[in-house]
N, C-alpha and C. Protein backbone atom coordinates (compact mmCIF):
# COMPACT_ATOMS: atom_id res chain seq x y z
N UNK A 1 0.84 -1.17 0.00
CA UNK A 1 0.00 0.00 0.00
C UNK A 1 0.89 1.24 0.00
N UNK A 2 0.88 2.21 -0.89
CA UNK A 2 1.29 3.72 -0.62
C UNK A 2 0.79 4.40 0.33
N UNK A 3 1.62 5.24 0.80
CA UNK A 3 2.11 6.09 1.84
C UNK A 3 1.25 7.46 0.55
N UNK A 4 0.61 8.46 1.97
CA UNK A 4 0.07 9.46 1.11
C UNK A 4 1.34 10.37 0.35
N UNK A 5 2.71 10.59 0.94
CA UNK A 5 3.55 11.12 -0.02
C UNK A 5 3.87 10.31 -1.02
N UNK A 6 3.82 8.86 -0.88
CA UNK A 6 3.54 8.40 -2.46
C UNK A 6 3.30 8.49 -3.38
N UNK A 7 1.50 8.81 -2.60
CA UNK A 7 0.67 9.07 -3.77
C UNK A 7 0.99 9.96 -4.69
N UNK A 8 1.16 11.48 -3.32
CA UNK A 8 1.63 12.69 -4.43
C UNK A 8 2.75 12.72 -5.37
N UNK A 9 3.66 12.59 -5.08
CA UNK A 9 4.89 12.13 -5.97
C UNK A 9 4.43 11.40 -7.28
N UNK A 10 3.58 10.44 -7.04
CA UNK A 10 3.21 9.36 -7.98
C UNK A 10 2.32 10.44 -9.20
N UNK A 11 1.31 11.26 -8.26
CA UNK A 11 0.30 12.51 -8.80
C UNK A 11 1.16 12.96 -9.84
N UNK A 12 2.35 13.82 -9.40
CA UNK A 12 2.90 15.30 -9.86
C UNK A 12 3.44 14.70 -10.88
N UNK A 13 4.16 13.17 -10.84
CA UNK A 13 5.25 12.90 -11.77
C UNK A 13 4.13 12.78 -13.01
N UNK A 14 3.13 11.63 -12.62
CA UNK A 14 1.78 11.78 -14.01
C UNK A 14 1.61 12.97 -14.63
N UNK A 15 0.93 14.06 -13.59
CA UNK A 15 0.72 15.37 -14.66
C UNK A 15 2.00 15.79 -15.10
N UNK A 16 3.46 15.73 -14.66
CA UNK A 16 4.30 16.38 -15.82
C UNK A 16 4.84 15.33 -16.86
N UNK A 17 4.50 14.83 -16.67
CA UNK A 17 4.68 13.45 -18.13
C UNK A 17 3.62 13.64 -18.46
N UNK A 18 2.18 13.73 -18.53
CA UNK A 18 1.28 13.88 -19.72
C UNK A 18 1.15 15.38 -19.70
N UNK A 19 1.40 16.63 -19.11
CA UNK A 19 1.33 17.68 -19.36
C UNK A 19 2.60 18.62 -20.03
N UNK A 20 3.90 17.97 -19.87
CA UNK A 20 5.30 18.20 -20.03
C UNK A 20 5.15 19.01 -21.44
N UNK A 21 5.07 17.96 -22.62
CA UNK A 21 4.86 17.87 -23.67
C UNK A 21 4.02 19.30 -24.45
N UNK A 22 2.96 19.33 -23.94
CA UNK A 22 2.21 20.21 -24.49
C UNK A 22 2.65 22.47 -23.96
N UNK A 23 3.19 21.73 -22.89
CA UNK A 23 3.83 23.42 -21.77
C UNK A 23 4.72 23.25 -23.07
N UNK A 24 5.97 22.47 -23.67
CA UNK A 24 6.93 23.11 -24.13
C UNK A 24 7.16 23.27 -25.52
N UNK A 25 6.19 23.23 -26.32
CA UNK A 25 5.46 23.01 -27.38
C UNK A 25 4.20 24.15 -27.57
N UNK A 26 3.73 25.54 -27.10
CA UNK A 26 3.28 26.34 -27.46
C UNK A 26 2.63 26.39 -28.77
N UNK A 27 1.57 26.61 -29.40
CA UNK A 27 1.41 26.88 -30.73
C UNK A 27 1.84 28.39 -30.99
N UNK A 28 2.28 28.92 -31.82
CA UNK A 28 2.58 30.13 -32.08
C UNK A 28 1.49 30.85 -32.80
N UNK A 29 1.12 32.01 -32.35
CA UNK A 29 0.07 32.88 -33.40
C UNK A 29 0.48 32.90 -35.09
N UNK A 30 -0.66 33.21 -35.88
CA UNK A 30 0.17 33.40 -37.20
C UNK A 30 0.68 34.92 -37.16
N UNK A 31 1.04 34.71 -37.86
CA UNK A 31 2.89 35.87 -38.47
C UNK A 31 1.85 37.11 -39.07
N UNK A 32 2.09 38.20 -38.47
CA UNK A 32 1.45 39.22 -39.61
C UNK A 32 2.43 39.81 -40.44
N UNK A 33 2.25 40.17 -41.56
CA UNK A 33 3.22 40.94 -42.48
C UNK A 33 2.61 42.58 -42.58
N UNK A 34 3.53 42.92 -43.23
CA UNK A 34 3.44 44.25 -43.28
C UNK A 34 4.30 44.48 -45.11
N UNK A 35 3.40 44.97 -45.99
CA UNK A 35 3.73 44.55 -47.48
C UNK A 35 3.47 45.70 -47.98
N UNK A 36 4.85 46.77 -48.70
CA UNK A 36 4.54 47.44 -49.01
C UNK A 36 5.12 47.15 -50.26
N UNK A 37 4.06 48.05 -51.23
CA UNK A 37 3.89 48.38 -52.65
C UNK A 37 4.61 49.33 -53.11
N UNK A 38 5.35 49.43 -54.35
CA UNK A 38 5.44 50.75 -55.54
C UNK A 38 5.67 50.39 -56.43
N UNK A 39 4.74 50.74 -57.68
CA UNK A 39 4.31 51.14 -58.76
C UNK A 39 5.26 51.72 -59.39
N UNK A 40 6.01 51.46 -60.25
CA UNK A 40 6.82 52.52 -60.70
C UNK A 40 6.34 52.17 -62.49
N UNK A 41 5.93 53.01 -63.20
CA UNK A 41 5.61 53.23 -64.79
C UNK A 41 5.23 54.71 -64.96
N UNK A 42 5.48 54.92 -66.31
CA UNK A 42 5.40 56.09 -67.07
C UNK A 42 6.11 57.19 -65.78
N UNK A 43 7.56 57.28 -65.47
CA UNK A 43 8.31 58.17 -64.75
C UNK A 43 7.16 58.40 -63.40
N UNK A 44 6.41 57.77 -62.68
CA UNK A 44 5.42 57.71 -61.88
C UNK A 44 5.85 57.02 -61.33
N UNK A 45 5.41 57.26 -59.53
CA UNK A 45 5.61 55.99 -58.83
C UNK A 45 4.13 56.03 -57.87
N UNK A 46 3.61 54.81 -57.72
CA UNK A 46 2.34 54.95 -56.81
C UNK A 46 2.80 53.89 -55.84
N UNK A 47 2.26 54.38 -54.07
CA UNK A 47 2.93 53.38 -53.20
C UNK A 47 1.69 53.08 -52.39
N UNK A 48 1.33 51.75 -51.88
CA UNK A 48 0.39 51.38 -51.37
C UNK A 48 0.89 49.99 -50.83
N UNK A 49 0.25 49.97 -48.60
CA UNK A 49 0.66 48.95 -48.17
C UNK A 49 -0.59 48.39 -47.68
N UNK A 50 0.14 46.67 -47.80
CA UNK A 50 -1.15 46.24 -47.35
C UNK A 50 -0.70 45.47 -46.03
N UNK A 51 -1.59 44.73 -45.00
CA UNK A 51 -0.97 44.38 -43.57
C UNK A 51 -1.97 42.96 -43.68
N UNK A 52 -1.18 41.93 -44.13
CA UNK A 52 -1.99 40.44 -44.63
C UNK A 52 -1.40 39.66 -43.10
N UNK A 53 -2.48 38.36 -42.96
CA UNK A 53 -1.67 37.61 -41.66
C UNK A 53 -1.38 36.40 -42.58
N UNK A 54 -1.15 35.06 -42.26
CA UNK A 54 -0.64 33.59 -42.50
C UNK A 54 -1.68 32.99 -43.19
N UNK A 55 -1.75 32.82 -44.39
CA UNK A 55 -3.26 32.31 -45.56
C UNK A 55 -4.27 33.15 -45.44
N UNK A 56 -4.16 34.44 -45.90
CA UNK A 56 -5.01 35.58 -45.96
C UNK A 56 -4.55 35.76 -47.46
N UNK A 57 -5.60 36.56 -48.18
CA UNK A 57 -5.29 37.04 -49.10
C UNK A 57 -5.86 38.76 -49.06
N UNK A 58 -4.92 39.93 -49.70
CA UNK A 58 -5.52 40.87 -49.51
C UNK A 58 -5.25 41.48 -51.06
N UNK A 59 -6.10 42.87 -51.34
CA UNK A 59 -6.04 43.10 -53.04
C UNK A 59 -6.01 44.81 -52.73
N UNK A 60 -5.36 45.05 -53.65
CA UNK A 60 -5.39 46.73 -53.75
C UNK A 60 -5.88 47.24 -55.71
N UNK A 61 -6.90 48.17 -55.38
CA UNK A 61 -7.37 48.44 -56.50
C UNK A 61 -7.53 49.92 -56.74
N UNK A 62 -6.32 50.84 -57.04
CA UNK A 62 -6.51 52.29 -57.05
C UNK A 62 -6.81 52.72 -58.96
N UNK A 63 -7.34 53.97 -59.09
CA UNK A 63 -7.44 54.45 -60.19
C UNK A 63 -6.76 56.15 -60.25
N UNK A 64 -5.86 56.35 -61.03
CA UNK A 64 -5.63 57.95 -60.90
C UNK A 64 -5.36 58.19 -62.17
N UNK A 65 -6.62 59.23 -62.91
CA UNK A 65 -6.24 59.85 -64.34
C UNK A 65 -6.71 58.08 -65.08
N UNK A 66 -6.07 58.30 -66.02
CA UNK A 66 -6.56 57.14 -67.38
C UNK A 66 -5.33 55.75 -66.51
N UNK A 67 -4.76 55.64 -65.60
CA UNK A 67 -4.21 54.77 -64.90
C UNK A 67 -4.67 53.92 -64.08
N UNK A 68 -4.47 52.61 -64.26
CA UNK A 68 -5.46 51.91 -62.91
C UNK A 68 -3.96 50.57 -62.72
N UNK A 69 -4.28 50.37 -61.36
CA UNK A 69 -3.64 49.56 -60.56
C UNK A 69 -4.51 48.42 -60.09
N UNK A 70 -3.88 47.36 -60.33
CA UNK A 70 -4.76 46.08 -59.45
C UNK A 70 -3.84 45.03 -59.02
N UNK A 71 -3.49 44.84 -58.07
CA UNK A 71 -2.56 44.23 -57.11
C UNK A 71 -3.52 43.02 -56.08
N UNK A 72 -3.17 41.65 -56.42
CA UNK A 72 -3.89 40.43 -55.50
C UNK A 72 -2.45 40.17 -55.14
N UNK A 73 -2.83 40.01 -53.69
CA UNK A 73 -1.52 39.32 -52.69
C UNK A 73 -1.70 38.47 -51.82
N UNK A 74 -1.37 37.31 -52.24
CA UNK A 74 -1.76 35.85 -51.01
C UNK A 74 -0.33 35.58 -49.94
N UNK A 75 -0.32 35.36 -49.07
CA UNK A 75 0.49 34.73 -48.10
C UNK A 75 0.42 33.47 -47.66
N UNK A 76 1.90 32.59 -47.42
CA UNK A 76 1.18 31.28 -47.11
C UNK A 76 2.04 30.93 -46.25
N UNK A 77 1.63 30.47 -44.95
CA UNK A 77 2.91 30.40 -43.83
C UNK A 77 3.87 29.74 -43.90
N UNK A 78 5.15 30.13 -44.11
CA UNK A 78 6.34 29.34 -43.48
C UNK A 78 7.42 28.95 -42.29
N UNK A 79 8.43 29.04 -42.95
CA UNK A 79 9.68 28.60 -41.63
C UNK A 79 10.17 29.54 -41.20
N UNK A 80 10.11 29.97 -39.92
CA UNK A 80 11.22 31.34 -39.08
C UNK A 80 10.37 32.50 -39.76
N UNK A 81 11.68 32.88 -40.33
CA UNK A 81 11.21 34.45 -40.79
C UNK A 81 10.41 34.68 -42.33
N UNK A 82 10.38 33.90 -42.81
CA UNK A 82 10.29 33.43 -44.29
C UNK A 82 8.88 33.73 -44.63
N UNK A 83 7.98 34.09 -45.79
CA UNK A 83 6.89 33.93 -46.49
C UNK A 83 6.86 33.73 -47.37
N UNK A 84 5.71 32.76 -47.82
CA UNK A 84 5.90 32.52 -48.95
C UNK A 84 4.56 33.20 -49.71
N UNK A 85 4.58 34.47 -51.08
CA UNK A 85 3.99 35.16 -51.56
C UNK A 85 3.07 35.12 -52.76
N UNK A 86 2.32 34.92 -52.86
CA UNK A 86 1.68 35.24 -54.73
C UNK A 86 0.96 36.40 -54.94
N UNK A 87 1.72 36.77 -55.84
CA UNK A 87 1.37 38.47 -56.51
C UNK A 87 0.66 38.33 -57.76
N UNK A 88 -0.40 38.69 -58.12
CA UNK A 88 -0.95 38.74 -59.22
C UNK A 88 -1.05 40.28 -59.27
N UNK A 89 -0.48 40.70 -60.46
CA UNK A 89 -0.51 42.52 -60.58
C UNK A 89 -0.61 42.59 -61.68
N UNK A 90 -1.90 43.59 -61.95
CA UNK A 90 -2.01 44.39 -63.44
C UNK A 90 -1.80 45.80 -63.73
N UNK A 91 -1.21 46.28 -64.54
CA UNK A 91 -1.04 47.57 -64.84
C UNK A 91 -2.33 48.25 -66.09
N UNK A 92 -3.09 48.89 -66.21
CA UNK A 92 -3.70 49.40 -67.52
C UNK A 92 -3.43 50.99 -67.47
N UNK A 93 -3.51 51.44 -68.31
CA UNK A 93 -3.07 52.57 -68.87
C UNK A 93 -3.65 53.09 -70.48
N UNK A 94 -3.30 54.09 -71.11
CA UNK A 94 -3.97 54.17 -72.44
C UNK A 94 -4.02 53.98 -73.08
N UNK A 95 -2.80 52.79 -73.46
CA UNK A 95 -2.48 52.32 -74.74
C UNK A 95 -2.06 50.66 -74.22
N UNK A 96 -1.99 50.00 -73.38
CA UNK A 96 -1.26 49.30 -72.83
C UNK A 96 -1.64 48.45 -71.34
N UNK A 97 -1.80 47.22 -71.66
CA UNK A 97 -2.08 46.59 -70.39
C UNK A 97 -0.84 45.66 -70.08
N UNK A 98 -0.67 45.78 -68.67
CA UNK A 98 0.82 44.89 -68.33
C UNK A 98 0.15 43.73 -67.07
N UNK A 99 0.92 42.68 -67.20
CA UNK A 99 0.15 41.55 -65.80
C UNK A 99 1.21 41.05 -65.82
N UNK A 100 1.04 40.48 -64.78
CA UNK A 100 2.36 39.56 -64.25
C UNK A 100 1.49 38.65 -62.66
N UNK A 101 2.05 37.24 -62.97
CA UNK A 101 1.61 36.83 -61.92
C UNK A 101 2.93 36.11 -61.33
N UNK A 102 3.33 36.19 -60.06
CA UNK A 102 4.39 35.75 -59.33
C UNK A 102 4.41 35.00 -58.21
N UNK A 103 5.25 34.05 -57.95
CA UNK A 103 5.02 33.50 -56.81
C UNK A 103 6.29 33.65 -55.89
N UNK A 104 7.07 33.57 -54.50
CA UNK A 104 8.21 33.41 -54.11
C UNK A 104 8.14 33.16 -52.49
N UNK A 105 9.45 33.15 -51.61
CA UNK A 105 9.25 33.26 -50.42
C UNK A 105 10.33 34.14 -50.20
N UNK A 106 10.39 35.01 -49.86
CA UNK A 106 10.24 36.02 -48.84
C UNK A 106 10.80 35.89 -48.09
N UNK A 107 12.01 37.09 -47.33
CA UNK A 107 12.34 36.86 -45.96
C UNK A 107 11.98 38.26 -45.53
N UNK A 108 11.75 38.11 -43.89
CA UNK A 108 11.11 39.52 -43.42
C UNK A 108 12.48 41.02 -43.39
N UNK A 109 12.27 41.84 -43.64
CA UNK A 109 12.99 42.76 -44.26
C UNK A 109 13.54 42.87 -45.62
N UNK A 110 13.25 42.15 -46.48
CA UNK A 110 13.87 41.91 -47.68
C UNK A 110 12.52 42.96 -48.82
N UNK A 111 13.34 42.97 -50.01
CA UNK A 111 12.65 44.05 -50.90
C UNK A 111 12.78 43.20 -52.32
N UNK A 112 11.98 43.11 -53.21
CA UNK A 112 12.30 42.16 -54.06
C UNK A 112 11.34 43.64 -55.66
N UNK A 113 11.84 43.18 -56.49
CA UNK A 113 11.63 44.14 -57.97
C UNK A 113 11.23 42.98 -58.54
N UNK A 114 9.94 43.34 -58.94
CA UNK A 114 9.04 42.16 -60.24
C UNK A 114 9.26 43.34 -61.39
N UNK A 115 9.45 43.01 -62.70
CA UNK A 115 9.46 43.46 -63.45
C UNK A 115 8.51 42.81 -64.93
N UNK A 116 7.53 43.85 -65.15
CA UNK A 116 6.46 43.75 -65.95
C UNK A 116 6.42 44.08 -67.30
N UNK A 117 7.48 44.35 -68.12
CA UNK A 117 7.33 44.97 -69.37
C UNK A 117 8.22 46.51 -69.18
N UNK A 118 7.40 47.56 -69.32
CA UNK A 118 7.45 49.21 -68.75
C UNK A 118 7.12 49.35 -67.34
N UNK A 119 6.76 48.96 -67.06
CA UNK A 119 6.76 48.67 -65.22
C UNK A 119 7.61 47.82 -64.33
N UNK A 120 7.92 48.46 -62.92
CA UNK A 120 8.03 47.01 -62.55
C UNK A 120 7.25 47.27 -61.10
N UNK A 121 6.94 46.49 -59.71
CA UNK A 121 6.77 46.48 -58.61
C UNK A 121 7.58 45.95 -57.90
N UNK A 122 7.38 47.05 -56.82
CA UNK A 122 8.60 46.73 -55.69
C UNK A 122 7.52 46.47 -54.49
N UNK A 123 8.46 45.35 -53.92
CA UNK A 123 7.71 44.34 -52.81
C UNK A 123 8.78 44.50 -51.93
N UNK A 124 8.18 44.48 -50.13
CA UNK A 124 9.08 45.27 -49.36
C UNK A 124 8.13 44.19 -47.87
N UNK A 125 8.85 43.34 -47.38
CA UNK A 125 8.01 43.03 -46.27
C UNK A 125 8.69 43.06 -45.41
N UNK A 126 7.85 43.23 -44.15
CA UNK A 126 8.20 43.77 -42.85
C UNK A 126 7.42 42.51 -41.48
């Protein structure tokens, strides 16, 4: 028969062997980014950010003068610091439509140049 300090001993060691595991093992929140845009065509630059979290997708759709912008941006979670990105971007203008669809991963502080024809976009995450 156990002795009541037995028992406890016997108690504490159970809950940190089936509880051990899960204390040191945390799930982590998803990652927010911080994604900024520029537009650079016809000696113009237009800058627009967007703030996406881990499998979000977010879209930017500006118009100025006979110019229009349309920017789709997916995120998809990865390792450490890393994202992995898909850019679908169109340029229209008056004579001229430009698209480009891209995919990559990303490290946080890094700046990356897609280049579209007469355009290109600059990608900047934070």
């Amino acid at each position: 028969m156990m002795t009541l300090k037995a028992k406890l001993v016997f108690g504490c060691a159970m809950a940190i062997m089936l509880c051990g595991p899960a204390l040191a093992a945390p799930v982590s929140p998803p990652g927010t980014y911080s994604i900024d845009l520029a537009v650079h065509a016809d000696d113009k630059t237009r800058i627009y950010s967007v703030k996406l979290t881990d499998d979000f997708c977010g879209q930017v759709k500006a118009r100025v003068d006979d110019i229009a912008d349309e920017i789709n941006i997916c995120t998809a979670r990865s390792t450490g610091t890393t994202v992995t990105l898909r850019i679908d971007w169109s340029l229209s203008a008056k004579t001229r439509v430009l698209s480009q669809v891209s995919s990559m991963v990303v490290t946080r502080g890094a700046m990356l140049t897609l280049k579209g024809g007469a355009a290109t976009l600059d990608v900047a995450v934070q």
